[in-house]
PDB file of N, CA and C in Angstrom:
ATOM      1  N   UNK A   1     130.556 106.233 143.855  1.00  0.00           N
ATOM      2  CA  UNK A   1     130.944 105.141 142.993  1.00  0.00           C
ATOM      3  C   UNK A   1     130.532 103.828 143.656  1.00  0.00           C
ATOM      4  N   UNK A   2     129.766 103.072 142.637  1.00  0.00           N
ATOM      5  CA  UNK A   2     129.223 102.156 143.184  1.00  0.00           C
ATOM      6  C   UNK A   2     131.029 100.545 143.255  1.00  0.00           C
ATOM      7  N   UNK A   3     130.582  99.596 144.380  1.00  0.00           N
ATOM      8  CA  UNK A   3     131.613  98.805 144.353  1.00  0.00           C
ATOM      9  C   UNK A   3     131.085  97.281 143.384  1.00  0.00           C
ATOM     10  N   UNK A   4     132.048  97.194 142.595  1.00  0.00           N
ATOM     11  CA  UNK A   4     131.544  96.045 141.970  1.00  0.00           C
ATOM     12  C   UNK A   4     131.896  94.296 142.539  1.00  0.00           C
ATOM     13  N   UNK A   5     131.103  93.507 142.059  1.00  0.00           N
ATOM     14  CA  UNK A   5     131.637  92.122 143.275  1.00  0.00           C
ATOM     15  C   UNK A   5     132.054  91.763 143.058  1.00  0.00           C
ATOM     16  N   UNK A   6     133.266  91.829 142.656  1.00  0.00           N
ATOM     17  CA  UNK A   6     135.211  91.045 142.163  1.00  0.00           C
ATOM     18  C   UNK A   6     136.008  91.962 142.877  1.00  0.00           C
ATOM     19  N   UNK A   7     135.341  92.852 142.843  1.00  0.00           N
ATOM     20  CA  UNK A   7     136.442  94.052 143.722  1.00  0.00           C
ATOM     21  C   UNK A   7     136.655  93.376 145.231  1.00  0.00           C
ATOM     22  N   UNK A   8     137.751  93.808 145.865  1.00  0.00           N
ATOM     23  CA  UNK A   8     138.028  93.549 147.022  1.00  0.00           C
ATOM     24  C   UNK A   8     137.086  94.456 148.375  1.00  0.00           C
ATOM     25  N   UNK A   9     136.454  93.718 149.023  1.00  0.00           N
ATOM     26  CA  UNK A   9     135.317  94.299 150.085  1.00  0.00           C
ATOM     27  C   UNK A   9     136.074  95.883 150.384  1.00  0.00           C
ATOM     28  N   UNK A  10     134.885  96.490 150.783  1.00  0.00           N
ATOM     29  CA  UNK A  10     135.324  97.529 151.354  1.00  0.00           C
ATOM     30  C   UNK A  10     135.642  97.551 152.830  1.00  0.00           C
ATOM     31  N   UNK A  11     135.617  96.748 153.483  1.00  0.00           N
ATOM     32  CA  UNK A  11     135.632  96.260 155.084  1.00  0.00           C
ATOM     33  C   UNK A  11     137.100  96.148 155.140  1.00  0.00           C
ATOM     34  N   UNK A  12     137.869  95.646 154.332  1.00  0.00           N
ATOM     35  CA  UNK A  12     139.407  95.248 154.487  1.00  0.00           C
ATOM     36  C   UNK A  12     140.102  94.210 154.488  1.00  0.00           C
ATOM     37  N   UNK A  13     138.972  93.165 154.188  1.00  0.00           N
ATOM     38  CA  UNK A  13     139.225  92.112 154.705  1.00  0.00           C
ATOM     39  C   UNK A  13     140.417  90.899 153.745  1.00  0.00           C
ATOM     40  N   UNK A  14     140.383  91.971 152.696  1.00  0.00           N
ATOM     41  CA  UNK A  14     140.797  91.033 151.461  1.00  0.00           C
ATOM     42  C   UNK A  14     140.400  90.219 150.940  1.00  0.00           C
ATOM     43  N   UNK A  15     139.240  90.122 151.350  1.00  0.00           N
ATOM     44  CA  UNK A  15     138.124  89.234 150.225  1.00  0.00           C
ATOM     45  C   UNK A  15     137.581  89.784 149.400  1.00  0.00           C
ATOM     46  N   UNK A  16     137.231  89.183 148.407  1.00  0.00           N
ATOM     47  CA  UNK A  16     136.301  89.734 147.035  1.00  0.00           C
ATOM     48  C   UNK A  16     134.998  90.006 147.881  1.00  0.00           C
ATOM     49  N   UNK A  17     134.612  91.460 147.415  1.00  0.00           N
ATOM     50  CA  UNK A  17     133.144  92.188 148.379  1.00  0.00           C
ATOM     51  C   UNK A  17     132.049  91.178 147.847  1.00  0.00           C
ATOM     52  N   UNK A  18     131.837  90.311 146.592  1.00  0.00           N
ATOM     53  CA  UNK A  18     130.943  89.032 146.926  1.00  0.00           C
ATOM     54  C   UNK A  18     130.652  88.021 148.131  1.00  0.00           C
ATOM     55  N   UNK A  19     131.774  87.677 148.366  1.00  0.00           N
ATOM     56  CA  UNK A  19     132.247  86.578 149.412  1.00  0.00           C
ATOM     57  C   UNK A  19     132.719  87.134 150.787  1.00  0.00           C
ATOM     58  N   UNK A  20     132.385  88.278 150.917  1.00  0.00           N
ATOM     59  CA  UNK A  20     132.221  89.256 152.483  1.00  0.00           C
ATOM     60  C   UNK A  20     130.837  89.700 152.646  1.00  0.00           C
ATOM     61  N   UNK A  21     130.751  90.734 152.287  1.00  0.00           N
ATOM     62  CA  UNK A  21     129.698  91.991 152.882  1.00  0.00           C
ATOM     63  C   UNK A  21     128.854  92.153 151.718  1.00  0.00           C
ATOM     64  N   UNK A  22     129.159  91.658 150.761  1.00  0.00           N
ATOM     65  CA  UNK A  22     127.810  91.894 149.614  1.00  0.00           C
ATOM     66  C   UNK A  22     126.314  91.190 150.046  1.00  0.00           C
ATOM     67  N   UNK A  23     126.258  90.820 150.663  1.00  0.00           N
ATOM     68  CA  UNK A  23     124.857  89.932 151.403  1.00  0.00           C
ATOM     69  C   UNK A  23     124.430  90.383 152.262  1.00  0.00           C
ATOM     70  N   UNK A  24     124.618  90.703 153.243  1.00  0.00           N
ATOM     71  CA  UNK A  24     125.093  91.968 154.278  1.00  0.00           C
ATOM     72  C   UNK A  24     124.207  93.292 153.736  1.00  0.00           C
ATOM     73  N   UNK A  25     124.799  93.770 152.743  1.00  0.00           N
ATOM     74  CA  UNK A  25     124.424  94.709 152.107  1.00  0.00           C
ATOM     75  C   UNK A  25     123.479  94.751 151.529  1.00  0.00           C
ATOM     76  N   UNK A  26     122.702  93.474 151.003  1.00  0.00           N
ATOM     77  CA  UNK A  26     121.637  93.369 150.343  1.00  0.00           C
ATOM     78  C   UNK A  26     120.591  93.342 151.210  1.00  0.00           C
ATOM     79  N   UNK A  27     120.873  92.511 152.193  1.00  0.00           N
ATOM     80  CA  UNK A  27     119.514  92.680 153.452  1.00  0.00           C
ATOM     81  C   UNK A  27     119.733  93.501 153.720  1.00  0.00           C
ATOM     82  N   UNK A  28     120.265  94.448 153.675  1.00  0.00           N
ATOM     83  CA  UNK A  28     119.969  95.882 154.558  1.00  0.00           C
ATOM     84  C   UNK A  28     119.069  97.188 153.653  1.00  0.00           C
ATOM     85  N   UNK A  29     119.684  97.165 152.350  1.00  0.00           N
ATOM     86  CA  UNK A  29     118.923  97.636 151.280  1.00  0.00           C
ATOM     87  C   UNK A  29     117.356  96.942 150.802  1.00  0.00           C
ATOM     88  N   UNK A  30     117.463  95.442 150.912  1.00  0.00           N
ATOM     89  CA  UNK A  30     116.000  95.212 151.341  1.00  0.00           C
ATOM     90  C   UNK A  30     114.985  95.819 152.093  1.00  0.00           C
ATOM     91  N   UNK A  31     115.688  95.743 153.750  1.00  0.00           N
ATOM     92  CA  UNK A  31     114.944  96.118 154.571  1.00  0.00           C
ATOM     93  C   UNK A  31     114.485  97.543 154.323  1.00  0.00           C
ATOM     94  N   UNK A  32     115.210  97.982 153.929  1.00  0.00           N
ATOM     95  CA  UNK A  32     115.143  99.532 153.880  1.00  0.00           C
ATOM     96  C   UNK A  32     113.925  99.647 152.330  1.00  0.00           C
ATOM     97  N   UNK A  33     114.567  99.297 151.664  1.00  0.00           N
ATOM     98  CA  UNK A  33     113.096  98.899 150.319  1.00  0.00           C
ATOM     99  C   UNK A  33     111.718  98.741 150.395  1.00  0.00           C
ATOM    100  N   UNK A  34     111.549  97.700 151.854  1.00  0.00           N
ATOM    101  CA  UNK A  34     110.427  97.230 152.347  1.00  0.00           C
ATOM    102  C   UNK A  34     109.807  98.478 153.162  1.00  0.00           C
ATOM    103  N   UNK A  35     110.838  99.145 154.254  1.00  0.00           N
ATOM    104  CA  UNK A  35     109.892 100.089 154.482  1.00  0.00           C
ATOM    105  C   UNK A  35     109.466 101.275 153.899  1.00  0.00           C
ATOM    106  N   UNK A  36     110.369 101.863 152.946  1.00  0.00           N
ATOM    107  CA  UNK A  36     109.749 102.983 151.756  1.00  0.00           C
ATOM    108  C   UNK A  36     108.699 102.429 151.390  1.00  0.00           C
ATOM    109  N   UNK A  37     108.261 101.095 151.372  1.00  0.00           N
ATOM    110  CA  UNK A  37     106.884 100.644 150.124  1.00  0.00           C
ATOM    111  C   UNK A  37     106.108 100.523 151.086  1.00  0.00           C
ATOM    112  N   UNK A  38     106.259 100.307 152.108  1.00  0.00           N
ATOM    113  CA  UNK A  38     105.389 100.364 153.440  1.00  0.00           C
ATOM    114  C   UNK A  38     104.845 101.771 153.839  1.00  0.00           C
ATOM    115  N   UNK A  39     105.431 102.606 153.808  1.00  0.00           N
ATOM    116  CA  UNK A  39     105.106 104.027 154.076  1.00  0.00           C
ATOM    117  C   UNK A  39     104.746 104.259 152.889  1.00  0.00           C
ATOM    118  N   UNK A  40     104.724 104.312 151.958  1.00  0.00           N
ATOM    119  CA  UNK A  40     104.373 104.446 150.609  1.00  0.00           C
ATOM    120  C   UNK A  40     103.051 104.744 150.723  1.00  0.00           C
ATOM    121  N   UNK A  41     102.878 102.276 150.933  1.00  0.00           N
ATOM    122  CA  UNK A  41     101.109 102.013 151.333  1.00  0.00           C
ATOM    123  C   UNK A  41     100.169 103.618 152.230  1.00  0.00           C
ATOM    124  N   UNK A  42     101.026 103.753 153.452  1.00  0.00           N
ATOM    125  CA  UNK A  42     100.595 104.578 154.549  1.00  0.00           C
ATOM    126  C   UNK A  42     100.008 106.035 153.957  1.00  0.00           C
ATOM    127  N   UNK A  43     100.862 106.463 153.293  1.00  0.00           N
ATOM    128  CA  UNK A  43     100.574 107.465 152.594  1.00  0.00           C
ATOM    129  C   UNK A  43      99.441 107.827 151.708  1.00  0.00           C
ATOM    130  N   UNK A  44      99.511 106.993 150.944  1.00  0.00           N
ATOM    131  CA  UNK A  44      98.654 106.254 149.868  1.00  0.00           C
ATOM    132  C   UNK A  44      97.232 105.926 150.347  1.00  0.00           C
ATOM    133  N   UNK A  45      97.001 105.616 151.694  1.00  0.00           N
ATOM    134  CA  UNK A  45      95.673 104.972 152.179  1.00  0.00           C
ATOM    135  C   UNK A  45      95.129 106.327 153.220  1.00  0.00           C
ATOM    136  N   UNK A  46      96.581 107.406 153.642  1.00  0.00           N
ATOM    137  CA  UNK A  46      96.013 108.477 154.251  1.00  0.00           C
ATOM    138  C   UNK A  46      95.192 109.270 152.933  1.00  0.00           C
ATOM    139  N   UNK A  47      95.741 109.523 152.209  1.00  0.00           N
ATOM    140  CA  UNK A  47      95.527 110.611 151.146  1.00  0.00           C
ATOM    141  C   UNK A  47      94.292 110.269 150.657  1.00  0.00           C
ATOM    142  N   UNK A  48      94.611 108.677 149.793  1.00  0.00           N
ATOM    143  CA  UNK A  48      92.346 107.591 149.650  1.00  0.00           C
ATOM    144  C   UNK A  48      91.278 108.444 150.365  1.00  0.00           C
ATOM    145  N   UNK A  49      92.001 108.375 151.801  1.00  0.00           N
ATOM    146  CA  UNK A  49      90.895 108.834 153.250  1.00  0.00           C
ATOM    147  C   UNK A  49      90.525 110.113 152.766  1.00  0.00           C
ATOM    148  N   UNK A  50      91.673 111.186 152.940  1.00  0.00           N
ATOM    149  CA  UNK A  50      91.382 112.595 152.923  1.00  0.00           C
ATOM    150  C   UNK A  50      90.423 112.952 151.478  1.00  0.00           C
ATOM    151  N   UNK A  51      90.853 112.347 150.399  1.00  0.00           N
ATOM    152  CA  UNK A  51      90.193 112.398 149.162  1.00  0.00           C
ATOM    153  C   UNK A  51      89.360 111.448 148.553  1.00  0.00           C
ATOM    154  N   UNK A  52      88.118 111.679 148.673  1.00  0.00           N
ATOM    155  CA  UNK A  52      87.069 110.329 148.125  1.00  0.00           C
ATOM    156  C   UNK A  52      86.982 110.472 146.584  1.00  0.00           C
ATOM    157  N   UNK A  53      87.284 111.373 146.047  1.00  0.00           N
ATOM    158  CA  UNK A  53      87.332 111.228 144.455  1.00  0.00           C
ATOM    159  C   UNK A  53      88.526 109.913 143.873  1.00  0.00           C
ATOM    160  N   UNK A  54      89.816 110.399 144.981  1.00  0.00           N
ATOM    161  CA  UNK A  54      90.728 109.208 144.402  1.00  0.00           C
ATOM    162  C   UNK A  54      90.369 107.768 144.942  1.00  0.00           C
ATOM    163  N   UNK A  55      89.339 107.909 146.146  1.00  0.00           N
ATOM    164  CA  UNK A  55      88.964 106.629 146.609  1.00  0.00           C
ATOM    165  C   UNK A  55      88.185 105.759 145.611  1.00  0.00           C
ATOM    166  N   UNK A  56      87.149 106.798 145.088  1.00  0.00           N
ATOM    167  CA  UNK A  56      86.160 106.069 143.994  1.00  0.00           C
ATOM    168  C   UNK A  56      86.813 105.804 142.806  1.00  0.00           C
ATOM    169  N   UNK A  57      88.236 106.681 142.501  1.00  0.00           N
ATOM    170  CA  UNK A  57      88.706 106.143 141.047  1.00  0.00           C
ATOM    171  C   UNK A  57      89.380 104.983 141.293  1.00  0.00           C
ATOM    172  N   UNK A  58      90.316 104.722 142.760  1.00  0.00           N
ATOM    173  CA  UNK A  58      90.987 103.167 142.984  1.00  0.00           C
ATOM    174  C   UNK A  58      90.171 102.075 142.590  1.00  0.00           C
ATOM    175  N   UNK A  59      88.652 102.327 143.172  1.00  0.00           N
ATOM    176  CA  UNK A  59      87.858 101.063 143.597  1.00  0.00           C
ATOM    177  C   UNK A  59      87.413 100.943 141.871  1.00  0.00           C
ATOM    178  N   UNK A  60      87.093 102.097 141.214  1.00  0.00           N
ATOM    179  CA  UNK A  60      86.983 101.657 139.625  1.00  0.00           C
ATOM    180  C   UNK A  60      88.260 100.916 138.878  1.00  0.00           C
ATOM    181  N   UNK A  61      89.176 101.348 139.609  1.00  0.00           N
ATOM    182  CA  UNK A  61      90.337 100.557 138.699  1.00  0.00           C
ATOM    183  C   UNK A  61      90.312  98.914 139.100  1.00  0.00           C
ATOM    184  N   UNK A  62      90.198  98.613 140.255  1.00  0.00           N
ATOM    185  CA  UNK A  62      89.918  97.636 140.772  1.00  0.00           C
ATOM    186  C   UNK A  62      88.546  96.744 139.702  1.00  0.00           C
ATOM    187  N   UNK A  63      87.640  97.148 139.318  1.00  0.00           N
ATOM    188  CA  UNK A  63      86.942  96.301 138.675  1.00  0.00           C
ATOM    189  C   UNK A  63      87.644  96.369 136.899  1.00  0.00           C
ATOM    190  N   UNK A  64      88.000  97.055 136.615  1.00  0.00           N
ATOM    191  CA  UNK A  64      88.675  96.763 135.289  1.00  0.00           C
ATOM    192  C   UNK A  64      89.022  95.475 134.955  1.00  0.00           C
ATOM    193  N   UNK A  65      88.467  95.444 133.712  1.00  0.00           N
ATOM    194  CA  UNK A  65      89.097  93.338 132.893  1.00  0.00           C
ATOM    195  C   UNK A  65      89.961  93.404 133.476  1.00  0.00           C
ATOM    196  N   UNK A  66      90.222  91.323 133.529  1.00  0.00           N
ATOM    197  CA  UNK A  66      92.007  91.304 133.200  1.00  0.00           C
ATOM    198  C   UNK A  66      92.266  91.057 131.490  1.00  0.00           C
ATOM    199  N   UNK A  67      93.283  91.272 131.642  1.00  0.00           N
ATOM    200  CA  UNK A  67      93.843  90.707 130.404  1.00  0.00           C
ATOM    201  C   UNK A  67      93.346  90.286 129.416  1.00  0.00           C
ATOM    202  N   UNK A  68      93.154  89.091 130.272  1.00  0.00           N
ATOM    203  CA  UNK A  68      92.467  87.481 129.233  1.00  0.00           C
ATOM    204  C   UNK A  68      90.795  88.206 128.993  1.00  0.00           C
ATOM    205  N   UNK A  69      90.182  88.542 129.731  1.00  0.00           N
ATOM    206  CA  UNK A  69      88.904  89.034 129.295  1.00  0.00           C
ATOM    207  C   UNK A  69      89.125  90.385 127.901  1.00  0.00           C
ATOM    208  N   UNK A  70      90.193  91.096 128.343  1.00  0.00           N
ATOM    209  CA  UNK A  70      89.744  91.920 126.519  1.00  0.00           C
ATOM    210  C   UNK A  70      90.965  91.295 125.822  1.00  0.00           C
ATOM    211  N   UNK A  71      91.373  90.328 125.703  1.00  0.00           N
ATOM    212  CA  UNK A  71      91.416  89.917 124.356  1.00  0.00           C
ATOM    213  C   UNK A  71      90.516  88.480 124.301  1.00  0.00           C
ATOM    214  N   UNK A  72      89.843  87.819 125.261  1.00  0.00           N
ATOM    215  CA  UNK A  72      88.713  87.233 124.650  1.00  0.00           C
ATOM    216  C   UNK A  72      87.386  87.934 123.785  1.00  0.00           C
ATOM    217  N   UNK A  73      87.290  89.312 124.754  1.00  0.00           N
ATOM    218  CA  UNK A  73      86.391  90.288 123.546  1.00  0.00           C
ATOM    219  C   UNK A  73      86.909  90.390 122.623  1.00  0.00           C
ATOM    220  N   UNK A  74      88.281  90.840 121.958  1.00  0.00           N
ATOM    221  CA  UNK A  74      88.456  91.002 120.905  1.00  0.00           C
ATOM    222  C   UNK A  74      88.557  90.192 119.767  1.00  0.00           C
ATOM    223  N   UNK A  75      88.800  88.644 120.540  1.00  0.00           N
ATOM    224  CA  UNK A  75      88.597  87.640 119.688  1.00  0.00           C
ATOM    225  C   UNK A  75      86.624  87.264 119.491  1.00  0.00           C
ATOM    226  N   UNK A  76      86.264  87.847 119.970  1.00  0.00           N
ATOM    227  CA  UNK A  76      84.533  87.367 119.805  1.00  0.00           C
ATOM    228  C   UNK A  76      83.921  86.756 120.418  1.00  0.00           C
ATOM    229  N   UNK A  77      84.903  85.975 121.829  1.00  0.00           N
ATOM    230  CA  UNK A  77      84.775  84.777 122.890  1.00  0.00           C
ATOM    231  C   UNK A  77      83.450  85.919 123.993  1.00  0.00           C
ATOM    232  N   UNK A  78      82.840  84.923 124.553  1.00  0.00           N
ATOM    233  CA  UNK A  78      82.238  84.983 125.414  1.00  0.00           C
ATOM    234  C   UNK A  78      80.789  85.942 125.280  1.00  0.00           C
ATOM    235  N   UNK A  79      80.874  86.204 123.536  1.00  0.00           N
ATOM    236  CA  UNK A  79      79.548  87.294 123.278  1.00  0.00           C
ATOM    237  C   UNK A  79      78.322  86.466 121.603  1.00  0.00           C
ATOM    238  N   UNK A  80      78.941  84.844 121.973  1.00  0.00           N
ATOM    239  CA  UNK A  80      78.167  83.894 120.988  1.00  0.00           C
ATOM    240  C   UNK A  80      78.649  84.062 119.911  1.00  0.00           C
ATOM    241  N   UNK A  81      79.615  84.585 119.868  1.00  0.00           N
ATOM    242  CA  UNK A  81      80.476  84.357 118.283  1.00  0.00           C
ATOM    243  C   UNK A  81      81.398  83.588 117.957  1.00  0.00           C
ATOM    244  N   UNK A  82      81.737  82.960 116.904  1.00  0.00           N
ATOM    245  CA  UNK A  82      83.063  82.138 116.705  1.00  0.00           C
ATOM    246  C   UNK A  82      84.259  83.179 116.869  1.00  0.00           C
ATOM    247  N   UNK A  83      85.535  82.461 117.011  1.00  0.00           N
ATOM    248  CA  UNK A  83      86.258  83.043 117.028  1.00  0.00           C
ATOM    249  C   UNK A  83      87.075  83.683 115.373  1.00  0.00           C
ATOM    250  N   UNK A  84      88.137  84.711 115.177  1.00  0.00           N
ATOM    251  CA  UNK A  84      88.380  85.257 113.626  1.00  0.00           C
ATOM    252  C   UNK A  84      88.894  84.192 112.793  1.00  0.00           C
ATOM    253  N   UNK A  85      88.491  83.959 111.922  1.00  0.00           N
ATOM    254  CA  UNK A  85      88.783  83.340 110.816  1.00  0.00           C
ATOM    255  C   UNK A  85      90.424  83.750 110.671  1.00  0.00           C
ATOM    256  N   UNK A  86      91.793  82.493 110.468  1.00  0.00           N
ATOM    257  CA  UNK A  86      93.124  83.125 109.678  1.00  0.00           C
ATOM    258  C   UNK A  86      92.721  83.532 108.421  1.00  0.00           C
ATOM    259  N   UNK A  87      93.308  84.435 107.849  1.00  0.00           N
ATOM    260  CA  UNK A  87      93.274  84.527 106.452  1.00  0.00           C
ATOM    261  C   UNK A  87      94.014  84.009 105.631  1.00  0.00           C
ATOM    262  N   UNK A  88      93.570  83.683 104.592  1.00  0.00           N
ATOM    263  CA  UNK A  88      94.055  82.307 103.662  1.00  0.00           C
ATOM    264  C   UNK A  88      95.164  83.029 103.075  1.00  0.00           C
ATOM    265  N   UNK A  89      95.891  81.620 102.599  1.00  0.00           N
ATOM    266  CA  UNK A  89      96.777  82.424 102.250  1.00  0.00           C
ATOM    267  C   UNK A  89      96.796  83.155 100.675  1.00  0.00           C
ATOM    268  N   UNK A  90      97.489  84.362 100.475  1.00  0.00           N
ATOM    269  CA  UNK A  90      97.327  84.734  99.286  1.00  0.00           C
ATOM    270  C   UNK A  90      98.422  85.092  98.261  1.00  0.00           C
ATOM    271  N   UNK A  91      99.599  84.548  98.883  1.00  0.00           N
ATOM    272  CA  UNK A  91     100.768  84.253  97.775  1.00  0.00           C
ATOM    273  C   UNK A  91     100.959  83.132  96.842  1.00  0.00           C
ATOM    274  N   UNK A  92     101.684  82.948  96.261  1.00  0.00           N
ATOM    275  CA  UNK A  92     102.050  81.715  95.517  1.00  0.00           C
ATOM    276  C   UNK A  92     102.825  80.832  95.743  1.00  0.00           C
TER     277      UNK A  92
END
C-alpha cells in the first residue's frame, strides 16, 4: 500500500509524510530510475554490437522525417506546389 502525502510520515515523526520524508523518497527513486535507464542504455548498445541487423535498423530510424517534414509533404510544401485549397463553404 502505497502512503499518500497528508498521511502522517512513516518515520514517526508526526508530520504529514509531505513535509518529512516525501523528498527523501523521491531522490532516492530518482536515483534508482536513472540507473535502470542507464543500464538499459548498456544493454541496448551491448546487444546493437552483438547484432548488426538491429544496428542498421537503429541508424535507419535515425534518418526518418521529423514531423514537420511529413506534414509539409502532405501539405505540398517543399515539392513546388501551393499549398490545399479550404473548401468553400457549402451550406446556407
Amino acid at each position: 500500500m502505497e502512503l499518500g502525502r497528508n498521511e502522517p510520515c512513516k518515520c514517526g515523526s508526526a508530520k504529514k509524510y509531505k513535509k518529512c520524508c516525501l523528498e527523501k523518497d523521491e531522490t532516492k527513486n530518482r536515483k534508482e530510475r536513472e540507473k535502470a535507464s542507464l543500464n538499459a542504455e548498456k544493454v541496448a548498445a551491448a546487444h546493437a554490437e552483438a547484432n548488426p541487423e538491429t544496428k542498421a535498423a537503429a541508424k535507419h530510424e535515425d534518418q526518418q522525417p521529423s514531423w514537420m517534414s511529413k506534414v509539409a509533404g502532405k501539405m505540398g510544401m517543399f515539392r513546388g506546389q501551393q499549398r490545399r485549397q479550404t473548401p468553400q463553404n457549402k451550406g446556407g
